[in-house]
C-alpha atoms as a PDB file:
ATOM      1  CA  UNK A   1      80.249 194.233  20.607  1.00  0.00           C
ATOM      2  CA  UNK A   2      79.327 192.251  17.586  1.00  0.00           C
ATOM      3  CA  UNK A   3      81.876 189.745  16.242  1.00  0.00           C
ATOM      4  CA  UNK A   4      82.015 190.011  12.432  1.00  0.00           C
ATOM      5  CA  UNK A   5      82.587 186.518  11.052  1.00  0.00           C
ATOM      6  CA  UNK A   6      86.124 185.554   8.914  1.00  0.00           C
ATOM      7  CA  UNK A   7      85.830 185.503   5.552  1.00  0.00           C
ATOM      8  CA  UNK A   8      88.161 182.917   4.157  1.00  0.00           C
ATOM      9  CA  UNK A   9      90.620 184.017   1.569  1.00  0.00           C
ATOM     10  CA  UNK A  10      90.352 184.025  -1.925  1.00  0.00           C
ATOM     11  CA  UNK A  11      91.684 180.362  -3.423  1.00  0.00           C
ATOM     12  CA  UNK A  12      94.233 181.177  -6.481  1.00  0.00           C
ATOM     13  CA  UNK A  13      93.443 179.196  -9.539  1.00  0.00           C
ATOM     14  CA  UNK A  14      96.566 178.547 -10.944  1.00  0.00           C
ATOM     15  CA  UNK A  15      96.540 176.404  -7.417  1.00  0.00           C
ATOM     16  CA  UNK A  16      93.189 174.616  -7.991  1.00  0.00           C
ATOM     17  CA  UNK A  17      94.530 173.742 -11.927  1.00  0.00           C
ATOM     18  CA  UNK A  18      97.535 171.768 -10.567  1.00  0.00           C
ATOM     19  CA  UNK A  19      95.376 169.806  -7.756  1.00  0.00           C
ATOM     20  CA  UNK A  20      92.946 169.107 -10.831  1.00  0.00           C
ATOM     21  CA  UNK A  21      95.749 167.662 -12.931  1.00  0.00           C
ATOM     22  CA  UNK A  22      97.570 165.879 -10.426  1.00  0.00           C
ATOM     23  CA  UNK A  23      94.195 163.813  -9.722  1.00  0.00           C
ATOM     24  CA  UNK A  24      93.837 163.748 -13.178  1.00  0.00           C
ATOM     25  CA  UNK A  25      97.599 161.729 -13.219  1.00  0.00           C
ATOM     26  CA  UNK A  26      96.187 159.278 -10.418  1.00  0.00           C
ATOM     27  CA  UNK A  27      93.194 158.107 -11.765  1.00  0.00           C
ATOM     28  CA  UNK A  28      95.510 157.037 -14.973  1.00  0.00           C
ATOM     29  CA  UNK A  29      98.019 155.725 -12.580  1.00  0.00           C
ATOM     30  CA  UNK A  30      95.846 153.306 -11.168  1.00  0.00           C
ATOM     31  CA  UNK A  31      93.969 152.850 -14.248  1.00  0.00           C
ATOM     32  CA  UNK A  32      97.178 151.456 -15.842  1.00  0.00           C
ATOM     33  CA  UNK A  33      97.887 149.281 -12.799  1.00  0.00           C
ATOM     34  CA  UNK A  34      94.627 147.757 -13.101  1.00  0.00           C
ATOM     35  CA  UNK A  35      94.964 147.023 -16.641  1.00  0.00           C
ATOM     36  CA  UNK A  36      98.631 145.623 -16.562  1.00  0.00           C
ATOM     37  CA  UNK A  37      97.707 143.445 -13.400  1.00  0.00           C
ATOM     38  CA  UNK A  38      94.732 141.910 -15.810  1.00  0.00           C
ATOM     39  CA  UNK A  39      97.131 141.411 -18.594  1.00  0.00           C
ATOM     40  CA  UNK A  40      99.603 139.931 -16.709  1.00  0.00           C
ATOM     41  CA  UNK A  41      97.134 137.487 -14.578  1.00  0.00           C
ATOM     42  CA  UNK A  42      95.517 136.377 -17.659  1.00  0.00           C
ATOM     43  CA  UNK A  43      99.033 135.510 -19.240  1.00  0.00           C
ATOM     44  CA  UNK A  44      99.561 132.701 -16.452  1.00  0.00           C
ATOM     45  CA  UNK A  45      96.677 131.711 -16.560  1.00  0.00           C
ATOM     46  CA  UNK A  46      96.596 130.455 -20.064  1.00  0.00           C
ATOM     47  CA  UNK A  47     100.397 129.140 -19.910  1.00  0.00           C
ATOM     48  CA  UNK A  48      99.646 127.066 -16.719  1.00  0.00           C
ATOM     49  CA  UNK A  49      96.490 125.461 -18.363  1.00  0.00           C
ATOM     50  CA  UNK A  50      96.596 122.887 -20.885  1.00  0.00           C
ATOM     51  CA  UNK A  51      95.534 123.475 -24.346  1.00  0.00           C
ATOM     52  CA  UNK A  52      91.792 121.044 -24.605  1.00  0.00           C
ATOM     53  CA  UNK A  53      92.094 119.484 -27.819  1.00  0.00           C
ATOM     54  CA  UNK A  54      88.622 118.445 -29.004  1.00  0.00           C
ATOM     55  CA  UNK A  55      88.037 115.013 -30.444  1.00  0.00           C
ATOM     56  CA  UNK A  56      85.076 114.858 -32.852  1.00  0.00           C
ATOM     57  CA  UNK A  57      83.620 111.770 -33.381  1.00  0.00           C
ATOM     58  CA  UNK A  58      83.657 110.456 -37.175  1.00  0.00           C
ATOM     59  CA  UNK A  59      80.877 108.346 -38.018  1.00  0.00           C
ATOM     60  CA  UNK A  60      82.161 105.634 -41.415  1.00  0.00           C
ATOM     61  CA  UNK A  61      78.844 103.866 -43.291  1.00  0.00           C
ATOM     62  CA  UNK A  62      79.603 101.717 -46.064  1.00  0.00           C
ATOM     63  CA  UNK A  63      77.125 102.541 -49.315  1.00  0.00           C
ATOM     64  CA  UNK A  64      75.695  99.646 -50.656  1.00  0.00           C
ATOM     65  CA  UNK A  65      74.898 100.324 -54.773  1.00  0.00           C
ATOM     66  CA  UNK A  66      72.053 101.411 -55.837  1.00  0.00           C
ATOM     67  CA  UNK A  67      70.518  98.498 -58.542  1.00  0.00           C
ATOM     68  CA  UNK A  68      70.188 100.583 -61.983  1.00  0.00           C
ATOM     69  CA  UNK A  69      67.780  98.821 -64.521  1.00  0.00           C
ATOM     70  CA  UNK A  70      69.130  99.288 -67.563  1.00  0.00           C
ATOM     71  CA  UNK A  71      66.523  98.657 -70.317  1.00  0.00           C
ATOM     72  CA  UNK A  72      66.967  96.618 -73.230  1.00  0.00           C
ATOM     73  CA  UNK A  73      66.414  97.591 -76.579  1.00  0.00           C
ATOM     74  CA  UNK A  74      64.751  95.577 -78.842  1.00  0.00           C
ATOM     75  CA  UNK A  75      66.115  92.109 -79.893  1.00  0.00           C
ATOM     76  CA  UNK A  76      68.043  92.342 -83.126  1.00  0.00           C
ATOM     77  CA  UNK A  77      66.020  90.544 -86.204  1.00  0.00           C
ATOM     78  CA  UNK A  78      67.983  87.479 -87.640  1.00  0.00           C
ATOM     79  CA  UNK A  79      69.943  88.533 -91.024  1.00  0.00           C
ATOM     80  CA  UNK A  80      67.508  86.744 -93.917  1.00  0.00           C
ATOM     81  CA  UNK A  81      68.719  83.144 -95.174  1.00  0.00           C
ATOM     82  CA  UNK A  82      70.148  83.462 -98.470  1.00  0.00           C
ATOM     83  CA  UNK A  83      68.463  81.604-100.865  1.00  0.00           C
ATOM     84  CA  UNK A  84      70.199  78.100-101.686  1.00  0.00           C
ATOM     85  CA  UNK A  85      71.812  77.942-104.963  1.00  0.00           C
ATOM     86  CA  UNK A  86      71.098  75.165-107.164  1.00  0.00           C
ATOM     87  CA  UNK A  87      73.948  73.792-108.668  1.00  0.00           C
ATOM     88  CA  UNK A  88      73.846  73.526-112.362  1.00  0.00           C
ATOM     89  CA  UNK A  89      72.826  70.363-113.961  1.00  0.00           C
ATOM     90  CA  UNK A  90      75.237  68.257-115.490  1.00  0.00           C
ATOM     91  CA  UNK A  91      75.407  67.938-119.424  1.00  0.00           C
ATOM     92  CA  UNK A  92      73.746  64.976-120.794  1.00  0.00           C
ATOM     93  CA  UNK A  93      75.533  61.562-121.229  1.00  0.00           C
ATOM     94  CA  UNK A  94      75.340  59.859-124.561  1.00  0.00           C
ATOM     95  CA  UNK A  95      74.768  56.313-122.959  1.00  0.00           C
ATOM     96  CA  UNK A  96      74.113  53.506-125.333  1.00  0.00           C
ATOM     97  CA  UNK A  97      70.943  51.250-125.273  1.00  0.00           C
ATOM     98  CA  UNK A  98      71.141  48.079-123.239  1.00  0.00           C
ATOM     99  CA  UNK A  99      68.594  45.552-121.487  1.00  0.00           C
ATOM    100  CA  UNK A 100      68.828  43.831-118.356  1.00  0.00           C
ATOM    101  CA  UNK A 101      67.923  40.297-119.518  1.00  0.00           C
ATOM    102  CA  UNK A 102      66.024  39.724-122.695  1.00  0.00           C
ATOM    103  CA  UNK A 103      66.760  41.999-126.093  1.00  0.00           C
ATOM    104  CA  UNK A 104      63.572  41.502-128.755  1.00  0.00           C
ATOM    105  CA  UNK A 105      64.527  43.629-131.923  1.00  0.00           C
ATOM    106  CA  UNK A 106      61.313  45.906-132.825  1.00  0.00           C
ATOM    107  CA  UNK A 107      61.303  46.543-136.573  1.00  0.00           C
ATOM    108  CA  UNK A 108      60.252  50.131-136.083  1.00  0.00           C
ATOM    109  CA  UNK A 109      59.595  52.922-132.875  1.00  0.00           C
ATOM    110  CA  UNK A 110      55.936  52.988-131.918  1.00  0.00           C
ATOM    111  CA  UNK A 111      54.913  56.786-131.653  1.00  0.00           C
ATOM    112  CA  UNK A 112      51.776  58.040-129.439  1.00  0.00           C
ATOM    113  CA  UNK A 113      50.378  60.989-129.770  1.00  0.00           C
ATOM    114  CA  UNK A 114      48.438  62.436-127.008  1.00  0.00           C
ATOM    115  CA  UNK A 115      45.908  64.338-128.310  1.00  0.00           C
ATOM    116  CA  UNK A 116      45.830  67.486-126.219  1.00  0.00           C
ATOM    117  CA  UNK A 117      46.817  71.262-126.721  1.00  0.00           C
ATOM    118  CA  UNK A 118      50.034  70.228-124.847  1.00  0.00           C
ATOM    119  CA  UNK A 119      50.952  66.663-127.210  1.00  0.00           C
ATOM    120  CA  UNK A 120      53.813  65.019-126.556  1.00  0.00           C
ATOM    121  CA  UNK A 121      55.004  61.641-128.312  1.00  0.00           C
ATOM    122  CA  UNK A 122      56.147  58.109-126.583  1.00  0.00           C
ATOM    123  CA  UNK A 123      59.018  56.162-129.100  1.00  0.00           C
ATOM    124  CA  UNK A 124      60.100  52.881-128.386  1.00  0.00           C
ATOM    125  CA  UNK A 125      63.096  52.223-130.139  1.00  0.00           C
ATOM    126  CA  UNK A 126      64.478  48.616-131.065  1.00  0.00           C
ATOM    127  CA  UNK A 127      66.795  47.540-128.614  1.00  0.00           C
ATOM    128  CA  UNK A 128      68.659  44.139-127.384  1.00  0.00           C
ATOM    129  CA  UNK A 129      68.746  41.690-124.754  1.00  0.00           C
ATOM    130  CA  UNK A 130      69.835  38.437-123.596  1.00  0.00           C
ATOM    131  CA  UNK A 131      67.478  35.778-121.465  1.00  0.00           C
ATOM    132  CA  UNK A 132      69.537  34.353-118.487  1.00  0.00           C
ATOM    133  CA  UNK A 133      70.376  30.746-118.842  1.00  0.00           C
ATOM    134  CA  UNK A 134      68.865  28.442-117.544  1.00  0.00           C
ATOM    135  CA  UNK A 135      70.395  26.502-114.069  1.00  0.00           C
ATOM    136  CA  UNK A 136      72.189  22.668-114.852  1.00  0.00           C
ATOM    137  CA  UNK A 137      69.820  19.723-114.114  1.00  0.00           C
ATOM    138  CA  UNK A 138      70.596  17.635-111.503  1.00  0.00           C
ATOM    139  CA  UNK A 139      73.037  14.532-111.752  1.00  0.00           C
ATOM    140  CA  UNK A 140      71.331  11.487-111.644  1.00  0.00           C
ATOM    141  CA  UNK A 141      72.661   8.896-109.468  1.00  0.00           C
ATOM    142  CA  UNK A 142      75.854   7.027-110.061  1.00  0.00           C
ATOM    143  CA  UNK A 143      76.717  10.038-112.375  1.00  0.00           C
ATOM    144  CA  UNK A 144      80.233  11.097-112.952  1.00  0.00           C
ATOM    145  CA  UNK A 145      80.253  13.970-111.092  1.00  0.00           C
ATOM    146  CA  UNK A 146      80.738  16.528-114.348  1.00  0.00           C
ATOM    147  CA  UNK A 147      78.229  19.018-114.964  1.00  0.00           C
ATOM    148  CA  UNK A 148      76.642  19.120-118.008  1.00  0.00           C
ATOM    149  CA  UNK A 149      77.759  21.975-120.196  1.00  0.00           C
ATOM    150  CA  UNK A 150      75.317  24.954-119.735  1.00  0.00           C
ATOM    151  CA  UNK A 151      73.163  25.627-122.718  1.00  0.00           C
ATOM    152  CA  UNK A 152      74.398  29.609-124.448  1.00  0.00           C
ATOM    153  CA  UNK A 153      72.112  32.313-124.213  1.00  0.00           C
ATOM    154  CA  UNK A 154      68.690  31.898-125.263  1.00  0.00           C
ATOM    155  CA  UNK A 155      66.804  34.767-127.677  1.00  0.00           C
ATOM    156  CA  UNK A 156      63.386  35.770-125.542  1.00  0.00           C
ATOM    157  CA  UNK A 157      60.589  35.672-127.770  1.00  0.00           C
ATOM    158  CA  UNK A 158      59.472  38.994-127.165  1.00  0.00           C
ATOM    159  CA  UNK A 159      60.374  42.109-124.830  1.00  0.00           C
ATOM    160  CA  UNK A 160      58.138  44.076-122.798  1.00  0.00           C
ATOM    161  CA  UNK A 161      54.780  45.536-124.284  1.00  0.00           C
ATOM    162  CA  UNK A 162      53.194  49.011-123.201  1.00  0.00           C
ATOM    163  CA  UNK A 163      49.530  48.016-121.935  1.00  0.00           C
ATOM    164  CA  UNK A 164      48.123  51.822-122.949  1.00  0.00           C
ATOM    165  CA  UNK A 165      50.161  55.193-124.076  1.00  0.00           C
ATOM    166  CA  UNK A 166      49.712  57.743-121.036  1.00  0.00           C
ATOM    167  CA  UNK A 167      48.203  60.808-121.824  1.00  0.00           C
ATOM    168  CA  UNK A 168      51.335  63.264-121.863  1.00  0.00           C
ATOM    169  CA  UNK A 169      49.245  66.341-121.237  1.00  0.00           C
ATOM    170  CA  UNK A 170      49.136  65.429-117.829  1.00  0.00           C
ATOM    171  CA  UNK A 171      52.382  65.509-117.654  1.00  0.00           C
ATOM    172  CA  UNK A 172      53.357  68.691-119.110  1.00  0.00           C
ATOM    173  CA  UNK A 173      55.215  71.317-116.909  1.00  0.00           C
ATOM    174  CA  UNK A 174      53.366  73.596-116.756  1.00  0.00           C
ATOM    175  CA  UNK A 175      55.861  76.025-116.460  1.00  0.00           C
ATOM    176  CA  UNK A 176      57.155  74.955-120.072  1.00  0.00           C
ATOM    177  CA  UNK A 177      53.635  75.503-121.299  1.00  0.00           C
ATOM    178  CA  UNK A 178      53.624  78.791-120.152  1.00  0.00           C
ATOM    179  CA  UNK A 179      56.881  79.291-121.846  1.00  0.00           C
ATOM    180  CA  UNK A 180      56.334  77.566-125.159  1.00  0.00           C
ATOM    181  CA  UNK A 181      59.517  74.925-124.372  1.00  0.00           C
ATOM    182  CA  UNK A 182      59.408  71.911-126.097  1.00  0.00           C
ATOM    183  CA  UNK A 183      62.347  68.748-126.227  1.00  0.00           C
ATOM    184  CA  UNK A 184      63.197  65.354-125.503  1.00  0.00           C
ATOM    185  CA  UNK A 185      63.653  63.412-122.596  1.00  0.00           C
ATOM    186  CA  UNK A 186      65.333  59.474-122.731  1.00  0.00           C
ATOM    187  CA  UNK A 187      64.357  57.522-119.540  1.00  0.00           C
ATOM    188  CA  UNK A 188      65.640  54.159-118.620  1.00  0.00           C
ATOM    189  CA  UNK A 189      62.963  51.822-117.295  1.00  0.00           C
ATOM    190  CA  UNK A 190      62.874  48.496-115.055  1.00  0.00           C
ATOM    191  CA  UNK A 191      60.009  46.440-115.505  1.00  0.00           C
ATOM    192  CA  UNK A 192      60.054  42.962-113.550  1.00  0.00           C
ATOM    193  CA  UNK A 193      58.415  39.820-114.086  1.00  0.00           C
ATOM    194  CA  UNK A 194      55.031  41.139-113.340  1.00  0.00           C
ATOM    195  CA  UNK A 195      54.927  44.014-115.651  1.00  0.00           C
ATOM    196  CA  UNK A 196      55.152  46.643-113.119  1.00  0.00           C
ATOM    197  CA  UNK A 197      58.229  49.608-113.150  1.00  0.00           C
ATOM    198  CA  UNK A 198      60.698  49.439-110.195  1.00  0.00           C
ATOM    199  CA  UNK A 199      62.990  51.748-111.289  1.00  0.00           C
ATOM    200  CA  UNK A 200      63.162  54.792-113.341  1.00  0.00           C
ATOM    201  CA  UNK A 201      66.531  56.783-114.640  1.00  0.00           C
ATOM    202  CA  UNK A 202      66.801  59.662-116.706  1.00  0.00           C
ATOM    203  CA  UNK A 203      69.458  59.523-119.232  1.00  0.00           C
ATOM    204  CA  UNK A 204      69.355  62.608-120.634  1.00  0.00           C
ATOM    205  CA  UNK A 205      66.606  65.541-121.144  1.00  0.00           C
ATOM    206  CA  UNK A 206      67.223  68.609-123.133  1.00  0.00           C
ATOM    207  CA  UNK A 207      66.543  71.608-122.185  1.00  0.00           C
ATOM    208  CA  UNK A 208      68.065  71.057-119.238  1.00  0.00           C
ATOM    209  CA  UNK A 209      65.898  71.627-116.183  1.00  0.00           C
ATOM    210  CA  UNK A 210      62.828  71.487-117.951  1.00  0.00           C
ATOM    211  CA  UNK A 211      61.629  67.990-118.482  1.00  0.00           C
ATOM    212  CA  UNK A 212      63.663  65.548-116.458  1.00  0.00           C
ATOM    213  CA  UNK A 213      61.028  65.876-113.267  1.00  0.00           C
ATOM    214  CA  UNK A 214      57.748  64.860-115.843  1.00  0.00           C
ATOM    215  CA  UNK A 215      59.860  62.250-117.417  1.00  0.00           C
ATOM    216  CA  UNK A 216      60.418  60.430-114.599  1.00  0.00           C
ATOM    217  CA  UNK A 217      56.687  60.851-113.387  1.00  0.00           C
ATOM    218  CA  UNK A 218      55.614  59.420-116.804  1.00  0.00           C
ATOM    219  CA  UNK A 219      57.995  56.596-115.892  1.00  0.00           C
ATOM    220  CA  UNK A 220      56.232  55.479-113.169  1.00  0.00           C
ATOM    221  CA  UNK A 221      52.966  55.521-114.442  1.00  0.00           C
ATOM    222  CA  UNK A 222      53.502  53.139-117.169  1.00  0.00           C
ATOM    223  CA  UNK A 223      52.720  49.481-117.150  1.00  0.00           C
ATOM    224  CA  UNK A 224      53.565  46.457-119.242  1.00  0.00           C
ATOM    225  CA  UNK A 225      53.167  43.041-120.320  1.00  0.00           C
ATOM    226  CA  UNK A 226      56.548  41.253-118.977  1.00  0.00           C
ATOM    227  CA  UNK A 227      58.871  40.387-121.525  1.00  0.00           C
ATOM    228  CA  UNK A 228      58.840  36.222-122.201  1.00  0.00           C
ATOM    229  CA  UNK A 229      61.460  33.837-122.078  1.00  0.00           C
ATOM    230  CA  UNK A 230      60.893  30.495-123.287  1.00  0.00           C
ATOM    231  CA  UNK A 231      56.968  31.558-122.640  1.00  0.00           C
ATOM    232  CA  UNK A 232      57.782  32.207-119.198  1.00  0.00           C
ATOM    233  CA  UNK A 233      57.729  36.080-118.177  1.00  0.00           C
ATOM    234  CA  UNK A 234      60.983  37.091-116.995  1.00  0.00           C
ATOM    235  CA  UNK A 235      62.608  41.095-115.741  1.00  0.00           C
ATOM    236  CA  UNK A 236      63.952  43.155-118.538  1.00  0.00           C
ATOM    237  CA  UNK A 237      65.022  47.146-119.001  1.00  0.00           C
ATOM    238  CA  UNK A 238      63.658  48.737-121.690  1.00  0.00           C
ATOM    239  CA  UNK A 239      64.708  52.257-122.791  1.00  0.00           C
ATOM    240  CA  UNK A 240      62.163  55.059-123.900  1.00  0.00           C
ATOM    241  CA  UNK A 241      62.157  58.519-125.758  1.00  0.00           C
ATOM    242  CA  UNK A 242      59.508  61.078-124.769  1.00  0.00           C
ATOM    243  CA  UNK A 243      59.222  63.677-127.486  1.00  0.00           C
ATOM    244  CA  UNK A 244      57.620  67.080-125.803  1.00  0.00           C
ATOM    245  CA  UNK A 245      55.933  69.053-127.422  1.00  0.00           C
ATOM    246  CA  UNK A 246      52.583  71.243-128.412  1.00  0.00           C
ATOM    247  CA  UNK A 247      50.148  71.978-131.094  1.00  0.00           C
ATOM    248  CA  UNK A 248      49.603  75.205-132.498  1.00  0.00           C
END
């Protein structure tokens, strides 16, 4: 007799939907296990450790200063030196006529014309002196002791004598040339017992500023015969007038 085999009956599927979800409902069940176990281990762990603080280490270097070269500009050029001002020249004194030792009266001025385009004239006018008196002789022996009473002032034969006129064109500023200036110029000489000038003075020299520098060149070039005293030449100041001047 053949067996016919069981056939198994039919599963209901409203009874296969409920054993899906209730799986379903374990797998998140464990799921949130898991997580909340993680979260919870993880918690302690980082409360029970120590916080690592990290020290960095800072490094300090001093910076030396860099050396700048500055460059220069160019040196400043020294202000210009005013030019000196010469001080005006005083006004001419009015001095009188006088000699140093020995006056000879000359009856008239002895004028010299240099004859050049640029003439000029040399006057000697009369003027006074006095010779020196002589020194007292010595006392002879057994004398009283009283010195003889000196002898008053002797009149010198003659006064000094100009040996050759200069030639004043040589003497002419040049300057006053060039200008057409003419004028006078009164110079004070010295003239010792040799004949020779030692000293020269301008008294006065008009225009002012013009003259005064040849005047006291022509000074110096002059030269005499000494004045005589008793025959024997002896120092005397003689006083001169240069007349400047020039020819048409």
């Amino acid at each position: 007799m053949t067996t016919t085999p069981a056939i198994p009956a039919h599963r209901s599927p409203l009874r296969q939907a409920s054993r899906h979800t209730a799986a379903v409902a374990v797998a998140l069940a464990l799921n949130a296990a898991l997580v909340l176990f993680m979260v919870t281990w993880l918690g302690r762990s980082r409360s029970a450790r120590p916080a690592t603080v990290l020290a960095v280490p800072m490094v300090v270097r001093q910076l030396e200063p860099e050396e700048m070269e500055i460059a220069e500009g160019p040196a400043a050029e020294p202000l210009p030196t005013p030019p000196a001002v010469e001080p005006p020249l005083p006004p001419p004194e009015v001095l009188e006529i006088s000699a140093l030792d020995l006056p000879a009266p000359v009856p008239a001025p002895l004028l010299v014309d240099a004859p050049a385009t640029a003439a000029s004239s040399l006057a000697v006018p009369a003027y006074e002196a006095e010779a020196l008196p002589a020194a007292p002789a010595p006392l002879p022996a057994g004398g009283t002791g009283e010195a003889e009473a000196r002898p008053g002032p002797v009149r010198p034969s003659r006064g000094p004598v100009l040996m050759r006129p200069p030639d004043m064109s040589e003497y002419y500023p040049r300057r006053a040339r060039m200008q057409g200036l003419t004028g006078t110029s009164h110079i004070r000489l010295t003239v010792d017992a040799d004949g020779r000038v030692t000293d020269v003075e301008v008294l006065d020299s008009s225009p002012p500023g013009a003259f005064e520098q040849a005047a006291l060149r022509v000074g110096r070039s002059l030269a005499f015969r000494p004045a005589l005293r008793d025959g024997q030449p002896v120092p005397a100041r003689v006083t001169l007038r240069l007349i400047w001047r020039l020819e048409s």
